[in-house]
Protein backbone atom coordinates (compact mmCIF):
# COMPACT_ATOMS: atom_id res chain seq x y z
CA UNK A 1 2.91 24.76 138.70
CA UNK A 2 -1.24 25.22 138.12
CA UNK A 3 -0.57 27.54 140.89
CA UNK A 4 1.79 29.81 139.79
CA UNK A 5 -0.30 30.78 136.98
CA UNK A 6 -3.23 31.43 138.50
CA UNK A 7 -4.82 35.14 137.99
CA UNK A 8 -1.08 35.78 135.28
CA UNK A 9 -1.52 37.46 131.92
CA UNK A 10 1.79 36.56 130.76
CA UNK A 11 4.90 35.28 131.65
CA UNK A 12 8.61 34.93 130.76
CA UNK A 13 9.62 31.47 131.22
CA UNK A 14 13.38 30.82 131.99
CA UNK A 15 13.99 27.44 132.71
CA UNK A 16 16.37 25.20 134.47
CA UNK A 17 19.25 24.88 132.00
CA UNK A 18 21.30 21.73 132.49
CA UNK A 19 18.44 20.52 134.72
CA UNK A 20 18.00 16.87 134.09
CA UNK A 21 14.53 17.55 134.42
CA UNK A 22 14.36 20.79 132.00
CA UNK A 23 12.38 19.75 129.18
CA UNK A 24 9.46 18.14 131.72
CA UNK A 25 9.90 21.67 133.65
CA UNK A 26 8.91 23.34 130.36
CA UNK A 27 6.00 21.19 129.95
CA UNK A 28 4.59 21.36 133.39
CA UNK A 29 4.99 25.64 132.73
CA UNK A 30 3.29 25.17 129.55
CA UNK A 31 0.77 23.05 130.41
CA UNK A 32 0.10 25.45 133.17
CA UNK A 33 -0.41 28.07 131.01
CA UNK A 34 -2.67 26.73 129.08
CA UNK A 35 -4.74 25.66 131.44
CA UNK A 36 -5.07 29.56 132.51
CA UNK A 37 -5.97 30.47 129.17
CA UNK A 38 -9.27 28.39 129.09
CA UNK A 39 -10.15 29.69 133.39
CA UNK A 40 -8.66 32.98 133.60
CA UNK A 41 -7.11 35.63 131.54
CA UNK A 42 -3.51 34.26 130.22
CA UNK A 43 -2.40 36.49 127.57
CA UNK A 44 1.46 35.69 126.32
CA UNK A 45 3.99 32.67 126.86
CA UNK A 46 7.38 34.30 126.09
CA UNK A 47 10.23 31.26 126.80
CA UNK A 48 13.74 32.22 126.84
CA UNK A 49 14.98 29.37 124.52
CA UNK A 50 18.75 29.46 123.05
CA UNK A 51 20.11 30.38 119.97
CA UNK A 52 20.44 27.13 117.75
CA UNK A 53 18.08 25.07 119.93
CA UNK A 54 18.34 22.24 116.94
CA UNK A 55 21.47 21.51 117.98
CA UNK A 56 21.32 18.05 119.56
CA UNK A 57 24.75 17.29 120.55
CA UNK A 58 24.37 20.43 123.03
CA UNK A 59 21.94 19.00 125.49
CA UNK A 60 21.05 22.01 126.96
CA UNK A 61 19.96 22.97 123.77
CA UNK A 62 18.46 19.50 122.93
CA UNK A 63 15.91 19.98 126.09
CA UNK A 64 14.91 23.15 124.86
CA UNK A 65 13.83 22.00 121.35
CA UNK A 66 11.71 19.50 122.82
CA UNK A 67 10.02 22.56 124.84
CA UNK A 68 9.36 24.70 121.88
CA UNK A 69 7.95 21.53 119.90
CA UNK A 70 5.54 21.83 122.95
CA UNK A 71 4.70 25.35 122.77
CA UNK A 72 3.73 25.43 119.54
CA UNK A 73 1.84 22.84 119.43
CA UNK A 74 0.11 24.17 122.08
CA UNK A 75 -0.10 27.35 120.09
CA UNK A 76 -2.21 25.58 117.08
CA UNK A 77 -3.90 23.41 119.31
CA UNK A 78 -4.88 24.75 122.75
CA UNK A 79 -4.61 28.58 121.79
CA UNK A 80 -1.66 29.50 123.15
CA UNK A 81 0.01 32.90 122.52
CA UNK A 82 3.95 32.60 122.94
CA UNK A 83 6.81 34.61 121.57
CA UNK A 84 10.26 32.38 121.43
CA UNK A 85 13.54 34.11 122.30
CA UNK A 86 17.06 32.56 121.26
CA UNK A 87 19.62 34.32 123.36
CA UNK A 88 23.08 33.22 122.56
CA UNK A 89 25.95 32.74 125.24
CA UNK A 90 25.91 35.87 128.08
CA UNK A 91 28.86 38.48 127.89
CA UNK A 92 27.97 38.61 131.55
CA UNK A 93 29.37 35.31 132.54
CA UNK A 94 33.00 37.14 131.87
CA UNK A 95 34.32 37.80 135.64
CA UNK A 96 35.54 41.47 134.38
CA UNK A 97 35.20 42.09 138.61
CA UNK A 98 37.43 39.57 139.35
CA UNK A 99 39.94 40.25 136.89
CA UNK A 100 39.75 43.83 137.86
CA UNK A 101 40.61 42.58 141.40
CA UNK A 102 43.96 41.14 140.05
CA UNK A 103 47.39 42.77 139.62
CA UNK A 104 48.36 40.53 137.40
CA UNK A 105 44.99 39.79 135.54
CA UNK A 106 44.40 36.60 134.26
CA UNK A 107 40.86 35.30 132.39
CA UNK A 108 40.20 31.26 133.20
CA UNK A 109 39.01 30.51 129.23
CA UNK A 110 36.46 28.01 129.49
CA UNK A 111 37.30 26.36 126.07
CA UNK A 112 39.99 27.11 123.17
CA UNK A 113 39.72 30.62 123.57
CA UNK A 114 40.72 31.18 119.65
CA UNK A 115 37.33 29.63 118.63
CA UNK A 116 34.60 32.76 118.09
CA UNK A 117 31.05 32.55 120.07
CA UNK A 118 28.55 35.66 119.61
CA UNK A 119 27.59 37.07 122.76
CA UNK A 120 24.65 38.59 123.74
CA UNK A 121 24.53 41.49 127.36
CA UNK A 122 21.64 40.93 129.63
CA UNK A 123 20.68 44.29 129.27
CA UNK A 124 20.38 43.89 125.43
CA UNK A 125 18.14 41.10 126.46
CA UNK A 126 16.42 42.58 128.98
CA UNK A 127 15.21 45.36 126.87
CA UNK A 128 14.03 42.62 124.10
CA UNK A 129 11.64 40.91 126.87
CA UNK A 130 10.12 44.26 127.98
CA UNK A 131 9.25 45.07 124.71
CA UNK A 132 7.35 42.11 123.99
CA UNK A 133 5.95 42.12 126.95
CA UNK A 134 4.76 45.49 126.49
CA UNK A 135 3.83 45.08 122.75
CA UNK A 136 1.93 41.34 123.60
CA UNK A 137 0.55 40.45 119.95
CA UNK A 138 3.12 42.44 117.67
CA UNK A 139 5.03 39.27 119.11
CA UNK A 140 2.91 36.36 118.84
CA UNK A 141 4.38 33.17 117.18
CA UNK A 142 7.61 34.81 116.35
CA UNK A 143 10.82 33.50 117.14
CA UNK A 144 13.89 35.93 117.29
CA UNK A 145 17.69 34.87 117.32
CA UNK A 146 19.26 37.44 120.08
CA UNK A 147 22.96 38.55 119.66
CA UNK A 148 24.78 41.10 120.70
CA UNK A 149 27.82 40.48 118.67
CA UNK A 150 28.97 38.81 115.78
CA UNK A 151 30.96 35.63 116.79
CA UNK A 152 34.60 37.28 118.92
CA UNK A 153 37.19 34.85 120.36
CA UNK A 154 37.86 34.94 123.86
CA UNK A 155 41.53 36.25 122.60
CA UNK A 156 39.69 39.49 121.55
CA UNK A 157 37.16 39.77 124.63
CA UNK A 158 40.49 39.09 127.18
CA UNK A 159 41.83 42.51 124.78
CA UNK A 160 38.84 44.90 125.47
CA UNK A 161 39.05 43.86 129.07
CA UNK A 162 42.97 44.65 128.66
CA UNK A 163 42.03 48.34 127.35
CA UNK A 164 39.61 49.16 129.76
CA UNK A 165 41.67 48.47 132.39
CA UNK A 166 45.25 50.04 130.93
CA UNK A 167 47.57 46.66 131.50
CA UNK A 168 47.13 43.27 129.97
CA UNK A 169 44.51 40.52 130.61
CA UNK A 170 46.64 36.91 130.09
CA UNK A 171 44.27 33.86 129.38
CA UNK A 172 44.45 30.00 130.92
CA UNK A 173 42.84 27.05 129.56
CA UNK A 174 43.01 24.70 132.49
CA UNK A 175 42.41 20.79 131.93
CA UNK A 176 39.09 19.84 130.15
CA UNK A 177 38.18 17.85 133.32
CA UNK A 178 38.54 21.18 136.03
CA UNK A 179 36.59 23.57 133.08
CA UNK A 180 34.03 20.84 133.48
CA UNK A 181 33.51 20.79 137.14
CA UNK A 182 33.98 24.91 136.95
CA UNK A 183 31.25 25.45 134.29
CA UNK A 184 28.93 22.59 136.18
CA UNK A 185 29.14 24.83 139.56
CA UNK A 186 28.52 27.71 137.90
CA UNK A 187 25.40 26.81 136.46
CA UNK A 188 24.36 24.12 139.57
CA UNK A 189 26.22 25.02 142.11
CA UNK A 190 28.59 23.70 144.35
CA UNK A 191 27.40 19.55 144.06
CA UNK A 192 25.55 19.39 140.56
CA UNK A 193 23.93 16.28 139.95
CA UNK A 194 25.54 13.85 137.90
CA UNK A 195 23.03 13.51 135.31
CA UNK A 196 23.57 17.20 134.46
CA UNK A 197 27.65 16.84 134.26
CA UNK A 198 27.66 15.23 130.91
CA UNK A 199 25.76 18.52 129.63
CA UNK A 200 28.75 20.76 130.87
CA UNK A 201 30.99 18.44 128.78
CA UNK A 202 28.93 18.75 125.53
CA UNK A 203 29.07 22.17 125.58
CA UNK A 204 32.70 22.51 126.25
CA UNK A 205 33.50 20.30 123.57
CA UNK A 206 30.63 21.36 120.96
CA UNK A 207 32.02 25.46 121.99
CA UNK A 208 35.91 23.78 121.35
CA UNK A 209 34.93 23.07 117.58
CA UNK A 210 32.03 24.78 116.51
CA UNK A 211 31.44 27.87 118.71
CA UNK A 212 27.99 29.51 118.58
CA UNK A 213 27.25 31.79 116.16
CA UNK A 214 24.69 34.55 115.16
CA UNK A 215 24.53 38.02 114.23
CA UNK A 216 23.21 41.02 115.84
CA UNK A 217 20.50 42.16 113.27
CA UNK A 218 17.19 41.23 114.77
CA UNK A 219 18.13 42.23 118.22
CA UNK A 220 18.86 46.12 116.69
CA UNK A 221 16.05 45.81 114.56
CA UNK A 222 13.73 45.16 117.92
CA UNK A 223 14.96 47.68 119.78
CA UNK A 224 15.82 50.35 117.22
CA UNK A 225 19.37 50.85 118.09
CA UNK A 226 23.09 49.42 118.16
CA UNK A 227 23.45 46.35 120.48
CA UNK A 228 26.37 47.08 123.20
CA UNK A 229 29.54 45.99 122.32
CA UNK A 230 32.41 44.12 123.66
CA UNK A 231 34.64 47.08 124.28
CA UNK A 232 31.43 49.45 125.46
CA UNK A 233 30.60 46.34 128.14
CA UNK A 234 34.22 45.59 129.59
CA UNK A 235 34.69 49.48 130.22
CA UNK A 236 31.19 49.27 131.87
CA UNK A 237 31.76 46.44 133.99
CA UNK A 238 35.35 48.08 134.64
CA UNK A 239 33.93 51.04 136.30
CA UNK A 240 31.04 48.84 138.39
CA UNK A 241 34.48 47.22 139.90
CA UNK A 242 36.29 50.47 140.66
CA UNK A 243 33.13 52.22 142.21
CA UNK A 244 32.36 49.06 143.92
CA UNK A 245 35.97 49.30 145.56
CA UNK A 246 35.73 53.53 146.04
């Protein structure tokens, strides 16, 4: 990891989410950046955290805390410069091109798809990290909850994807045990270890009750305009399919 830093300014850290070894990942990345602040010319730490990292019954979100603990203590003690973004759950991961694809479209809800979640577009996010990036110590030590949307059920995302495409979107909610294994190999691929299962059923079951909420206020306030929204993304991704197909 000592490596990968060498002769870097800054960097925007993503790490291994469900990873059993996440939180260790983060401090091997951190560690590595400090260590380029004292030799070289490491400028700005931005991690891509999650929104409601104190959440310890998620444990994706558990490993994260433990990272940002790290971070800024390395901030006060070693120096470090490090901005701390808490994206929410990705509007992306809806398979509008698959359902596209379907004559009779049908969305595979990952959990009750009545319970609200606030989603946040990559490209929303996108634009967040090249801004801080760009603006380096307007950013440092802040922290900024990222949404795109106030918390919307899956009932009213399968509705905007029903409206860009002109006929209904129908939802399933197959057995907790096959949305497990789904959302595992989506996030580890095809054999995920087994250590990393059990956080693909915290989620499930945490998103079943709780959802995960936030509002969209900081992200407009960075960039200066209105976040994307549902309907503005599923006829988006609606006309990626079609041109895709043309």
């Amino acid at each position: 990891m000592r490596e990968l830093f060498r002769g870097v300014t800054a960097c925007y850290y993503v790490g291994p989410s469900f990873h059993h070894h996440e939180t260790q990942c983060g401090y091997h990345a951190i560690d590595a950046a400090v260590k380029e602040t004292k030799e070289g010319n490491f400028k700005h730490f931005v991690y891509s955290s999650v929104l409601n990292s104190q959440f310890r019954k998620l444990l994706n979100h558990d490993c994260k805390r433990y990272v940002e603990e790290y971070l800024y203590e390395s901030g006060t003690l070693q120096h470090l410069n490090y901005t701390v973004l808490k994206p929410c759950n990705f509007i992306d991961m809806f398979p509008i091109q698959m359902i596209a694809e379907q004559a009779q479209p049908v969305y595979p809800a990952p959990w009750d798809p009545n319970v609200a979640n606030s989603l946040i577009c990559l490209d929303d996010l996108a634009a967040v990290g090249v801004k801080v990036l760009d603006e380096r110590e307007a950013h440092f030590f802040a922290e900024y909850p990222l949404c795109s949307t106030m918390p919307v059920p899956y009932t009213e995302m399968a509705a905007a994807a029903g409206r860009a495409l002109g006929k209904e979107v129908r939802i399933e909610l197959a057995p907790f045990e096959d949305r497990v294994k789904r959302l595992s190999q989506i996030v580890l691929g095809p054999d995920p270890n087994p250590r990393a299962v059990d956080g693909s059923e915290r989620l499930i079951l945490w998103y079943e009750r709780h959802g995960l909420c936030g509002s969209p206020k900081v992200l407009e306030m960075l960039l200066g305009r209105k976040a994307i929204t549902v309907d503005e993304w599923m006829v988006k991704g609606v006309q990626k399919a079609r041109a895709s197909k043309a």
